[in-house]
N, C-alpha and C. Protein backbone atom coordinates (compact mmCIF):
# COMPACT_ATOMS: atom_id res chain seq x y z
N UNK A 1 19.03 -23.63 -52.09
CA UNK A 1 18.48 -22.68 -51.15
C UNK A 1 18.12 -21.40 -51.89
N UNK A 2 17.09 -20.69 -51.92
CA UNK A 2 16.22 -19.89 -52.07
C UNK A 2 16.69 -19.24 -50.86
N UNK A 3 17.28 -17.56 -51.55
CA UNK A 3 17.55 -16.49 -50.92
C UNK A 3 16.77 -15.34 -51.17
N UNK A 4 16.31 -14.41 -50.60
CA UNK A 4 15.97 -13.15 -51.16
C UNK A 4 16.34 -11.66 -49.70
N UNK A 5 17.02 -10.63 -50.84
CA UNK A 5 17.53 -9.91 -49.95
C UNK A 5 16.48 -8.62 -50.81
N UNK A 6 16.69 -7.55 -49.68
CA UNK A 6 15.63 -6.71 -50.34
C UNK A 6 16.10 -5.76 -51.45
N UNK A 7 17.83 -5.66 -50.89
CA UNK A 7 18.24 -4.95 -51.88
C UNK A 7 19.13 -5.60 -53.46
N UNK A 8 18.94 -6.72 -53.38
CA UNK A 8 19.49 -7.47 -54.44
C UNK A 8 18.39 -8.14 -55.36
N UNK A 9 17.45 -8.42 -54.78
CA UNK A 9 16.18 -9.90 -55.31
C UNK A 9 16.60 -11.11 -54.60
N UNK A 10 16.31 -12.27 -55.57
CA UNK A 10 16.17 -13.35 -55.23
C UNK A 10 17.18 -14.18 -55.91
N UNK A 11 17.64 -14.67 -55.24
CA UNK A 11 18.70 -15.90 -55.59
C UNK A 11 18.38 -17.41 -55.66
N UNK A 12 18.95 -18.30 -56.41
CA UNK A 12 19.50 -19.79 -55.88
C UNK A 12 20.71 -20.23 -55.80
N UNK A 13 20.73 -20.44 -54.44
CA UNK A 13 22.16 -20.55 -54.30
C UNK A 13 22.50 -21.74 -54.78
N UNK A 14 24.34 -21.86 -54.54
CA UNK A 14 24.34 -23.10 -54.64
C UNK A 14 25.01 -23.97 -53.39
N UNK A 15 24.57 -24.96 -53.12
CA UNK A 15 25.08 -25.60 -51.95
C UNK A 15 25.83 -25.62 -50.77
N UNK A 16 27.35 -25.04 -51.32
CA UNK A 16 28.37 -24.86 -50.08
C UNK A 16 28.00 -23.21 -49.96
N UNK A 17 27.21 -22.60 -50.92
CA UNK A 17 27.08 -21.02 -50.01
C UNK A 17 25.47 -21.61 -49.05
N UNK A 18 24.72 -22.35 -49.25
CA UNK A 18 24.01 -22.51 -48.11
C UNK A 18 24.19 -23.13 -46.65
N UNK A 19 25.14 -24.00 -47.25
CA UNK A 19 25.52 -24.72 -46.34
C UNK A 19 26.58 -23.78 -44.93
N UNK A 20 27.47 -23.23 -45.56
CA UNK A 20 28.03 -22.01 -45.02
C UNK A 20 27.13 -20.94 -44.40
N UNK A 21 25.95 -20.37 -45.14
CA UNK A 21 24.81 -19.38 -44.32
C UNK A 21 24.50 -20.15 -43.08
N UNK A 22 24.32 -21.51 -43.30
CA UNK A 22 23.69 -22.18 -42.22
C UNK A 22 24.54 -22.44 -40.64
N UNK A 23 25.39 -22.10 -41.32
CA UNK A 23 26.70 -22.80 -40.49
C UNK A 23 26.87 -21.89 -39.05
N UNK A 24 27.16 -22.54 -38.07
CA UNK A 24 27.04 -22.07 -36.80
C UNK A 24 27.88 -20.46 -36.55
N UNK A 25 29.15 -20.60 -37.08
CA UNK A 25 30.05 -19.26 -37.51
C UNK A 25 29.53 -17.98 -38.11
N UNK A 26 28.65 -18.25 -39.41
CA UNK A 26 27.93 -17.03 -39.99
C UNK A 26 26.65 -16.92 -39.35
N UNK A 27 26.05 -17.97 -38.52
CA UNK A 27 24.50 -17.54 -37.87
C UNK A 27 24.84 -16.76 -36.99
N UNK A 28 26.25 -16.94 -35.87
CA UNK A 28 26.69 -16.28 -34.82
C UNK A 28 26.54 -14.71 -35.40
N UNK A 29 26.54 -14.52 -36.05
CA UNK A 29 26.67 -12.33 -37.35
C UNK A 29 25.43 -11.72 -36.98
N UNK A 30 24.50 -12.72 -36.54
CA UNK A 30 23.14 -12.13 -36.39
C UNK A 30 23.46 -11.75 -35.49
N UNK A 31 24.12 -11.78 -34.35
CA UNK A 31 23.51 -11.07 -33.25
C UNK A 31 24.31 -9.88 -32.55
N UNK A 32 25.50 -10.17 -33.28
CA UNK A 32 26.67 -8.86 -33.66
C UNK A 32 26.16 -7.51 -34.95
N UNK A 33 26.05 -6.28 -34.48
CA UNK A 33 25.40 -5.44 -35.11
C UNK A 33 26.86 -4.37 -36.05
N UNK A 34 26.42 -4.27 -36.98
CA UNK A 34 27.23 -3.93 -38.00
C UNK A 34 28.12 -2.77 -37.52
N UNK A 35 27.45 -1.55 -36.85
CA UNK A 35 27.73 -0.93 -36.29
C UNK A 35 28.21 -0.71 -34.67
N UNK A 36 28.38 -1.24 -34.29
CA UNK A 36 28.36 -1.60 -32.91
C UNK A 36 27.32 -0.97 -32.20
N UNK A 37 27.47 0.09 -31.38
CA UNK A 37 26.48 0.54 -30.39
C UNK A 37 25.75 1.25 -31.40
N UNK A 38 26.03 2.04 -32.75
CA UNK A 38 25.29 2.97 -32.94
C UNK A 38 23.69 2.79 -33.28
N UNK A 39 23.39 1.45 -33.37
CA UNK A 39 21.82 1.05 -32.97
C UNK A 39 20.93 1.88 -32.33
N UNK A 40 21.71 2.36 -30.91
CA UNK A 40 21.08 2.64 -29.55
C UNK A 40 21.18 4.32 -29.95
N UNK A 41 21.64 4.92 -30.74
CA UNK A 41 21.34 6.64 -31.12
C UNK A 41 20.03 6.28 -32.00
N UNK A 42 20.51 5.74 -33.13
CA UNK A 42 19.29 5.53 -34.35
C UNK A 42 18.73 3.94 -34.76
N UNK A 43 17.81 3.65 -34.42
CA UNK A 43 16.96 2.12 -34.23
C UNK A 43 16.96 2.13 -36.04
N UNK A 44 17.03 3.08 -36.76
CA UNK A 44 17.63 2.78 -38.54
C UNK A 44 18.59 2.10 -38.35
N UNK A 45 19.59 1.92 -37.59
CA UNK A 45 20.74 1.74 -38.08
C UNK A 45 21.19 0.34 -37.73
N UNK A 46 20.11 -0.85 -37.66
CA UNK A 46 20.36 -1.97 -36.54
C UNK A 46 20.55 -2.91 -37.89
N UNK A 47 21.82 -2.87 -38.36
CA UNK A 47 21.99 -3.62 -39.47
C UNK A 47 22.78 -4.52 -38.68
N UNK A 48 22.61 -6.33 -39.01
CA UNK A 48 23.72 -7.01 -38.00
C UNK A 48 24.94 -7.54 -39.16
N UNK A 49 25.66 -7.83 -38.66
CA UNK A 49 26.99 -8.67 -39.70
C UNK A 49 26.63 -9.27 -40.75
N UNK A 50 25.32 -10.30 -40.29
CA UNK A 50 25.06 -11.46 -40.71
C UNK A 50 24.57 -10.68 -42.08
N UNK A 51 23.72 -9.59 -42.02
CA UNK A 51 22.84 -9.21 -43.24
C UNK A 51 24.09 -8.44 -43.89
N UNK A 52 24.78 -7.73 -43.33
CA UNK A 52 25.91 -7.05 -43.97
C UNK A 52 26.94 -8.11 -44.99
N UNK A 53 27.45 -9.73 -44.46
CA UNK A 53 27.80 -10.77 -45.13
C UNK A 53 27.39 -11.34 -46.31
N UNK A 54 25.39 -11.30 -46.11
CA UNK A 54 24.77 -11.91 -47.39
C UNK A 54 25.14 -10.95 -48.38
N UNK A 55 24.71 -9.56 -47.84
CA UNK A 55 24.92 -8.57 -48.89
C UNK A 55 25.99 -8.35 -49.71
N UNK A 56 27.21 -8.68 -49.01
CA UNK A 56 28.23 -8.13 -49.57
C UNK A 56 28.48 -9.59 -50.48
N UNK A 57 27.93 -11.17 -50.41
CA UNK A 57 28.27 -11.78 -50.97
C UNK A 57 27.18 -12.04 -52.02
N UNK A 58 25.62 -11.57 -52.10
CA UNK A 58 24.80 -11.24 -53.34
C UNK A 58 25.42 -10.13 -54.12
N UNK A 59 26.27 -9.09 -53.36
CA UNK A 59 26.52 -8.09 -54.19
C UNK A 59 27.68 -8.66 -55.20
N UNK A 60 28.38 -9.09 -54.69
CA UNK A 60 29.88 -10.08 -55.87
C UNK A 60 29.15 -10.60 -56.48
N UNK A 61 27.73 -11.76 -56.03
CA UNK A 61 27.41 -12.47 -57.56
C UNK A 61 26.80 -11.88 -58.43
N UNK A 62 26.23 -10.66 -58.40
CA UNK A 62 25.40 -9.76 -58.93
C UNK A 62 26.64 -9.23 -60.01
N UNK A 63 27.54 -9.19 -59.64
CA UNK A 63 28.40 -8.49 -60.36
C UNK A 63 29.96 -9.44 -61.44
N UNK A 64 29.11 -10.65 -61.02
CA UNK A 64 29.39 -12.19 -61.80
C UNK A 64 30.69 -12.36 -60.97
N UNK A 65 30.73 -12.19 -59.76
CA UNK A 65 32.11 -12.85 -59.03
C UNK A 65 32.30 -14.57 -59.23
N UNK A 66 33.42 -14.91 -58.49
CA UNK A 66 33.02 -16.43 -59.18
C UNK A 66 32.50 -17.19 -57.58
N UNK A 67 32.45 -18.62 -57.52
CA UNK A 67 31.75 -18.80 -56.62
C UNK A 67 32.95 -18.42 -55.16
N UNK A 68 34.14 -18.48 -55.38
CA UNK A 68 35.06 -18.33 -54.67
C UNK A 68 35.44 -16.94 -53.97
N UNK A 69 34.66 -16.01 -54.91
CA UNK A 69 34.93 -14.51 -54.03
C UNK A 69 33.31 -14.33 -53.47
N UNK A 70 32.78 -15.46 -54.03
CA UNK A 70 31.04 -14.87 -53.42
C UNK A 70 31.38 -15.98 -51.62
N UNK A 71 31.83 -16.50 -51.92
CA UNK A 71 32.70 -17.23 -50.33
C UNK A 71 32.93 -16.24 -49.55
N UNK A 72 34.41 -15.65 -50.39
CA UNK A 72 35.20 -14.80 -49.52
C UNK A 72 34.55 -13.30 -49.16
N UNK A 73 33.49 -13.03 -49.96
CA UNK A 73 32.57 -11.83 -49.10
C UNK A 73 31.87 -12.13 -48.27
N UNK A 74 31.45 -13.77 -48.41
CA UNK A 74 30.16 -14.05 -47.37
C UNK A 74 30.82 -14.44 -45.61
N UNK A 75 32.21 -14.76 -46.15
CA UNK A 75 32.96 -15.06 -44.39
C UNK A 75 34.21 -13.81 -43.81
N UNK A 76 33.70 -12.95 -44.63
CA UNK A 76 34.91 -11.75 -44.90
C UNK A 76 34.64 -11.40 -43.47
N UNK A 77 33.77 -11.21 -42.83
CA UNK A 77 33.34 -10.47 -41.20
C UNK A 77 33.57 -12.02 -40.20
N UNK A 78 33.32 -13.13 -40.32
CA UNK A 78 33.55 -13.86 -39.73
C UNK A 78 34.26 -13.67 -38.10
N UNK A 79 35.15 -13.45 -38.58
CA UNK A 79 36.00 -13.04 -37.07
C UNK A 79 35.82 -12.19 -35.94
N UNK A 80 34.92 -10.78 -36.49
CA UNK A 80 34.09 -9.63 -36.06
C UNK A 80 34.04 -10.69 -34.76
N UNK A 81 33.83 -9.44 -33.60
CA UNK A 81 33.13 -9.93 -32.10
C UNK A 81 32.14 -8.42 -32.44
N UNK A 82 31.39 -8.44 -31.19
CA UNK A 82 30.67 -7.17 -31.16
C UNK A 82 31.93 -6.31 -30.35
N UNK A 83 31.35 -5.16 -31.23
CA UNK A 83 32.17 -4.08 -30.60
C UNK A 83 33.76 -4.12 -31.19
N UNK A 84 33.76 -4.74 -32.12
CA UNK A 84 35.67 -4.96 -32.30
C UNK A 84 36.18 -3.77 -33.15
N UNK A 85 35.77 -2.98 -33.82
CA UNK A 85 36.31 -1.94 -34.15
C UNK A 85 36.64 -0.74 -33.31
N UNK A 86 35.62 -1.07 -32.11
CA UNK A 86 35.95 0.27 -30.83
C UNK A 86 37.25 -0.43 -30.46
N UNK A 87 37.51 -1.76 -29.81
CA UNK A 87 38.45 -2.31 -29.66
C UNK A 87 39.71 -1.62 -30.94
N UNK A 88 39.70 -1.68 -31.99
CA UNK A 88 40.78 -1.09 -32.64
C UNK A 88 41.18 0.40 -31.80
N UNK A 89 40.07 1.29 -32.22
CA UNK A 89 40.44 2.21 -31.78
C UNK A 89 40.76 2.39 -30.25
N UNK A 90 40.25 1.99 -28.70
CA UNK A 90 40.72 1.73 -28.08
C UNK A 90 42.40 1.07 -28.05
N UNK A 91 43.15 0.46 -28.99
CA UNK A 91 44.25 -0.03 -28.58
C UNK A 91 44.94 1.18 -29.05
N UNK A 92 44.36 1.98 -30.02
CA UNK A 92 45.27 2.99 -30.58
C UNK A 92 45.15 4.25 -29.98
N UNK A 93 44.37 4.42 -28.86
CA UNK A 93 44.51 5.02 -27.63
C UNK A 93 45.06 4.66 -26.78
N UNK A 94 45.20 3.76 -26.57
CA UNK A 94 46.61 3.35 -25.29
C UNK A 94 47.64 3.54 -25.76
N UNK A 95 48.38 3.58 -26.94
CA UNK A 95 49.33 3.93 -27.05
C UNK A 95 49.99 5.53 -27.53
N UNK A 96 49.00 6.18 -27.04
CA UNK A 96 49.07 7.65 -26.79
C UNK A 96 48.97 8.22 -28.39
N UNK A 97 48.08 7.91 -29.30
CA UNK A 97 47.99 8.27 -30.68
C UNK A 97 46.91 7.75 -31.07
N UNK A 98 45.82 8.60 -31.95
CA UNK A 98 45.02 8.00 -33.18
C UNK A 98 45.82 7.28 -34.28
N UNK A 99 44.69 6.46 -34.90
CA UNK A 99 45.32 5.69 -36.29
C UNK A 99 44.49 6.11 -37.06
């Protein structure tokens, strides 16, 4: 698979990282936005998971990670829902304190 990001170039991947991009779990990133709401102040800022994932896992191979941490950057957000960091901070308001 033939990748190209704008801020890295162009890649070939190899297999289980395409196979993984493809995969129903990391396609779900697209539609969860990196930032949560802050889209809706500045339309700059509509970066989603999914592009935030490739990046952070072109950025490890760029920097000769092995194929195993270019994995573990590319599913590092995986779990993300939208909005889950307000959720942090929301729980750490109910209990009568910032974190």
């Amino acid at each position: 698979m033939q990748i190209r990001e704008e801020l890295y170039g162009e890649f070939e991947l190899e297999n289980v990282l395409a196979e993984l991009i493809d995969s129903r779990p990391v396609q779900r990133l697209k539609g969860i936005h990196q930032g949560g709401a802050s889209f809706l102040v500045n339309e700059k800022w509509n970066v989603t998971r999914y592009e935030h994932s490739v990046g952070v896992m072109l950025l490890i191979r760029s920097l000769g990670g092995s194929l195993e941490e270019q994995i573990a950057g590319l599913l590092h957000d995986i779990s993300h829902t939208a909005f889950s960091h307000v959720v942090d901070f929301v729980f750490s308001q109910s209990k009568g304190r910032l974190s």
